[in-house]
Protein backbone atom coordinates (compact mmCIF):
# COMPACT_ATOMS: atom_id res chain seq x y z
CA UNK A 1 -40.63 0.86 -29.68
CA UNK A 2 -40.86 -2.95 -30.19
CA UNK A 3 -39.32 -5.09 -27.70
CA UNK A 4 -39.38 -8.40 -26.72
CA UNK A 5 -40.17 -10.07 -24.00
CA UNK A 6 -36.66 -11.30 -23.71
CA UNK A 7 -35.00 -7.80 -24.01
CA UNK A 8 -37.24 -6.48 -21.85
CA UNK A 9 -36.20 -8.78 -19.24
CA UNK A 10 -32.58 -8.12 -19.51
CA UNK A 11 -32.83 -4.16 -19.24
CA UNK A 12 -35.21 -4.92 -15.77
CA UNK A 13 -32.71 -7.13 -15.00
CA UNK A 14 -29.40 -4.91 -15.26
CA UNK A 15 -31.28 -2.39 -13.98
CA UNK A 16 -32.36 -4.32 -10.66
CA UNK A 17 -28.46 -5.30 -10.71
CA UNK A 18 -27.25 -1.77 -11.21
CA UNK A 19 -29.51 -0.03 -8.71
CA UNK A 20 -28.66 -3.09 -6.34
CA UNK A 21 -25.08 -2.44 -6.42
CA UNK A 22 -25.09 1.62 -6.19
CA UNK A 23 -27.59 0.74 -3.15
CA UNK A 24 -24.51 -1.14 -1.63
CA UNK A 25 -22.01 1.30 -2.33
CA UNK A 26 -22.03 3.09 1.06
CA UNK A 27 -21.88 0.30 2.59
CA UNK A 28 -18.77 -1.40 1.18
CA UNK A 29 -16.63 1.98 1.64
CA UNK A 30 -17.00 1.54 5.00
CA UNK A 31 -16.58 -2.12 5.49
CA UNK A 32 -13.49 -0.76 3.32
CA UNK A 33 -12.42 1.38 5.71
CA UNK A 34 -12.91 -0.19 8.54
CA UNK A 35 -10.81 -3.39 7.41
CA UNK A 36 -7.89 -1.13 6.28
CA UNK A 37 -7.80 0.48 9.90
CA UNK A 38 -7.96 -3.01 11.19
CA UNK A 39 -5.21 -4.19 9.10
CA UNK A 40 -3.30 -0.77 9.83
CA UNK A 41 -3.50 -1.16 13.61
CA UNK A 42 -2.40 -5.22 13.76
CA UNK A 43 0.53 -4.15 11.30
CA UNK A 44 1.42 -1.41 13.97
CA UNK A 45 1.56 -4.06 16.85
CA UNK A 46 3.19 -6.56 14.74
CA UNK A 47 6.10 -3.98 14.32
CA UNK A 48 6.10 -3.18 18.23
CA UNK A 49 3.21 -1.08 18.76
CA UNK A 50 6.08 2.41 19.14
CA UNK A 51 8.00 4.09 17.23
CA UNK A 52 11.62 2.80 16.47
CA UNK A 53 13.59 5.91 16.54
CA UNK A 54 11.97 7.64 19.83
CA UNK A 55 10.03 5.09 21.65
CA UNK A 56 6.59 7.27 20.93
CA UNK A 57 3.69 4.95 21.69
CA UNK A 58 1.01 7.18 24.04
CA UNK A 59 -1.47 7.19 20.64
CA UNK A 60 -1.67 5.03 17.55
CA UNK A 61 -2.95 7.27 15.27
CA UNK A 62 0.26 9.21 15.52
CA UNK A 63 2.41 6.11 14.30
CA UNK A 64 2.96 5.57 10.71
CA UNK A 65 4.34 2.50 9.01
CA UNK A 66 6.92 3.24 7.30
CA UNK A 67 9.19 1.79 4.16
CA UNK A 68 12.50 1.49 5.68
CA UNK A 69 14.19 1.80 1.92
CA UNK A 70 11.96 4.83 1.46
CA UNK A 71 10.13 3.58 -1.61
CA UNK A 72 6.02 3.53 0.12
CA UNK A 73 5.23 6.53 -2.82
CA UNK A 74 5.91 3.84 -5.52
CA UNK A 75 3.93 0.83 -3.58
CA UNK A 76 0.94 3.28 -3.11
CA UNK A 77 0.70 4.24 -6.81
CA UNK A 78 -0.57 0.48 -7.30
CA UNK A 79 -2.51 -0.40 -4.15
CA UNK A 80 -4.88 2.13 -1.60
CA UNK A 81 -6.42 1.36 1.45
CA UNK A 82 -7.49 -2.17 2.30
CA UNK A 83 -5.33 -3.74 -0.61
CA UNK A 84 -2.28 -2.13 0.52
CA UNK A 85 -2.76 -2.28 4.56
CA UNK A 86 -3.66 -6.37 4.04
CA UNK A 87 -0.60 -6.26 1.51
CA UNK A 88 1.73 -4.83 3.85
CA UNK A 89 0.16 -6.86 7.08
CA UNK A 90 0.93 -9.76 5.20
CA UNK A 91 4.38 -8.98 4.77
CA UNK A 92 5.23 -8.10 7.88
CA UNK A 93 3.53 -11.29 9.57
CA UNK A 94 5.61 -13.29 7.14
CA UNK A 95 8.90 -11.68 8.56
CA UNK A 96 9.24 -8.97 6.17
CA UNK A 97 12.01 -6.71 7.54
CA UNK A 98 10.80 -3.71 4.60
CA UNK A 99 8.48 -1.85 7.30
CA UNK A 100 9.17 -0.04 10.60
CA UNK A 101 6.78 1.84 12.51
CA UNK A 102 7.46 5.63 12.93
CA UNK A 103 6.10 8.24 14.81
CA UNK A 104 4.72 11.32 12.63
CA UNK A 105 7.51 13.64 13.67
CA UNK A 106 10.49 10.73 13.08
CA UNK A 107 8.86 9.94 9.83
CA UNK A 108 8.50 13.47 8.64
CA UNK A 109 12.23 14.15 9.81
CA UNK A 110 13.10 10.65 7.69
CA UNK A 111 11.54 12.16 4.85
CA UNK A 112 13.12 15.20 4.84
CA UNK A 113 16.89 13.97 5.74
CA UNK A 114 16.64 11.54 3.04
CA UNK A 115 15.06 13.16 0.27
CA UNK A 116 12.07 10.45 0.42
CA UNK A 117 8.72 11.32 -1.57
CA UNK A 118 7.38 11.50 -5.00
CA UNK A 119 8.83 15.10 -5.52
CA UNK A 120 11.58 14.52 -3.51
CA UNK A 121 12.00 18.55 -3.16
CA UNK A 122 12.32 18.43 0.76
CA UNK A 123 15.22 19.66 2.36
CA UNK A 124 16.43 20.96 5.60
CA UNK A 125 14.86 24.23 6.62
């Protein structure tokens, strides 16, 4: 196998490149994830820091922000994590009246009452 000195020097190069970005992989999932919980828990206080229907607020990982017109399964099929937390931040810091913040159990009973969700098979019990 022949090759120059040229091609040689681009397969060591996008090799260097390649093994220098799966090296930072780890690394940039959790800067990820730790900017989308950042983003999650400013939205929260921007929207009150409790839940609007029972006035939960003891632990913030049991609030939830939630779509008031019931429509967050069709904004999540586009955008995950730190795209959609700094999408909806934004929002809401620009006056966005869309999002509410909900307790699990409110926004499990919202979901239910008003058929909400990508199946939209939940009913009363």
């Amino acid at each position: 196998m022949n090759l120059s000195y040229s091609s040689l020097f681009i397969i060591v190069k996008e090799h260097t490149l390649k093994y220098r970005w799966n090296s930072m992989i780890p690394y940039l999932k959790k800067y990820h994830r730790e900017k989308a919980k950042e983003y999650r828990i400013e939205t929260i206080k921007l929207l009150g820091n409790k839940c609007n229907e029972c006035g939960y607020n003891k632990d913030i990982r049991a609030l939830n922000i939630d779509h008031v017109n019931g429509n967050g399964y069709i904004q999540r099929k586009y955008s995950r994590g730190i795209t959609n937390y700094r999408h909806i931040y934004n929002e809401v810091l620009a006056g966005s009246k869309e999002y509410q913040c909900l307790c699990c159990n409110c926004n499990w009973l919202k979901r239910c009452n008003n058929k909400e969700g990508k199946n939209r098979v939940l009913s009363n019990i």
